[in-house]
Protein backbone atom coordinates (compact mmCIF):
# COMPACT_ATOMS: atom_id res chain seq x y z
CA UNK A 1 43.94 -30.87 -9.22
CA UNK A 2 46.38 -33.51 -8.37
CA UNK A 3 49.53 -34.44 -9.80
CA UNK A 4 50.34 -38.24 -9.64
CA UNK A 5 53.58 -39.43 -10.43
CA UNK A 6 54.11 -43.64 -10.68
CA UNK A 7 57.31 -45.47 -12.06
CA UNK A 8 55.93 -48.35 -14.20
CA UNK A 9 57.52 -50.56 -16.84
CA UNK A 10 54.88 -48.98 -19.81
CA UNK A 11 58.12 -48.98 -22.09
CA UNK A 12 56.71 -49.20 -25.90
CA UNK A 13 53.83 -47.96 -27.74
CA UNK A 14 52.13 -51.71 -27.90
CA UNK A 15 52.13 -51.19 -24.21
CA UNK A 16 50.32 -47.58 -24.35
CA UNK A 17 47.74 -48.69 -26.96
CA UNK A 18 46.94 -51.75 -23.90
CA UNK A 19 46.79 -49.38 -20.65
CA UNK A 20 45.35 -46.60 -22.74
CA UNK A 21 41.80 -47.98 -22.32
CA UNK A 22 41.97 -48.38 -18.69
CA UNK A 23 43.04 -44.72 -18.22
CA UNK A 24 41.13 -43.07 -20.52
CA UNK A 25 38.12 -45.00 -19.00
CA UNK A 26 38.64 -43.99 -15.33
CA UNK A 27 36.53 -41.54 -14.09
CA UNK A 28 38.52 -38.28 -12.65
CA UNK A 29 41.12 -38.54 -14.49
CA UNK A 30 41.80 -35.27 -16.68
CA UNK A 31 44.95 -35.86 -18.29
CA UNK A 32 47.78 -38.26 -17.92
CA UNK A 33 51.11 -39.23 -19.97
CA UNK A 34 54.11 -41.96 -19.76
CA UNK A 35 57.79 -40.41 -20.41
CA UNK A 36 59.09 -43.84 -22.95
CA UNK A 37 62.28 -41.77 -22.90
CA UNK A 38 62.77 -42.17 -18.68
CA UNK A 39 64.38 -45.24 -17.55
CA UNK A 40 61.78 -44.96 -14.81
CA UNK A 41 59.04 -45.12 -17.55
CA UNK A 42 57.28 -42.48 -15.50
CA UNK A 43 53.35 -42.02 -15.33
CA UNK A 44 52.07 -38.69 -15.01
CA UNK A 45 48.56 -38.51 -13.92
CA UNK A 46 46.24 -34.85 -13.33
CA UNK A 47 43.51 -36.08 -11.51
CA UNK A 48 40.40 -34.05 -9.62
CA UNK A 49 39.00 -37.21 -8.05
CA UNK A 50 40.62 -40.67 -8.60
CA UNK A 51 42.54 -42.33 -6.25
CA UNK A 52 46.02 -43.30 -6.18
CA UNK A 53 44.67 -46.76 -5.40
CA UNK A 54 42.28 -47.05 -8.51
CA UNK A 55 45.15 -45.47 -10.98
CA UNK A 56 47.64 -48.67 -9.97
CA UNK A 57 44.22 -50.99 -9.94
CA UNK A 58 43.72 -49.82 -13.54
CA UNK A 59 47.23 -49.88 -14.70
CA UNK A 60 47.87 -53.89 -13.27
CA UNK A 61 44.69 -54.93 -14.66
CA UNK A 62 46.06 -55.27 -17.96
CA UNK A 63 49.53 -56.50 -16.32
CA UNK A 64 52.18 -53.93 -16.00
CA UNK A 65 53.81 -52.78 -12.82
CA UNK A 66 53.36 -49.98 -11.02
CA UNK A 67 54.88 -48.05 -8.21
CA UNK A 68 53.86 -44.63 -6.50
CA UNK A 69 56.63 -41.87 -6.54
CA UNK A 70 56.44 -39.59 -3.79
């Protein structure tokens, strides 16, 4: 299992309740999370099969910003 890890400005619970649906919906994901307390506003993603790629397409679709931490 992977461990993504995406800095993203997710920063209230209006904007969880909006992304939720997008994440919860993508296939391979297994478990993911957004630390509100970070400054970073940091998305944790465990993931089998989905691809770093479709996590930020899913994210943007419903118009936040996201960035890959390596």
């Amino acid at each position: 299992m992977k461990n993504l890890k995406f800095k993203t400005n997710i920063n209230c619970t209006g904007c969880l309740s909006k992304v939720s649906p997008q994440l919860n919906n993508e296939n391979g994901i297994e478990e993911w999370d957004v630390d509100l307390n970070n400054s970073q506003k940091i998305l944790t993603v465990k993931s089998n099969s989905t691809s770093e790629e479709d996590i930020v397409s899913a994210v943007k679709k419903v118009g936040f910003n996201i960035e890959r931490i390596v």
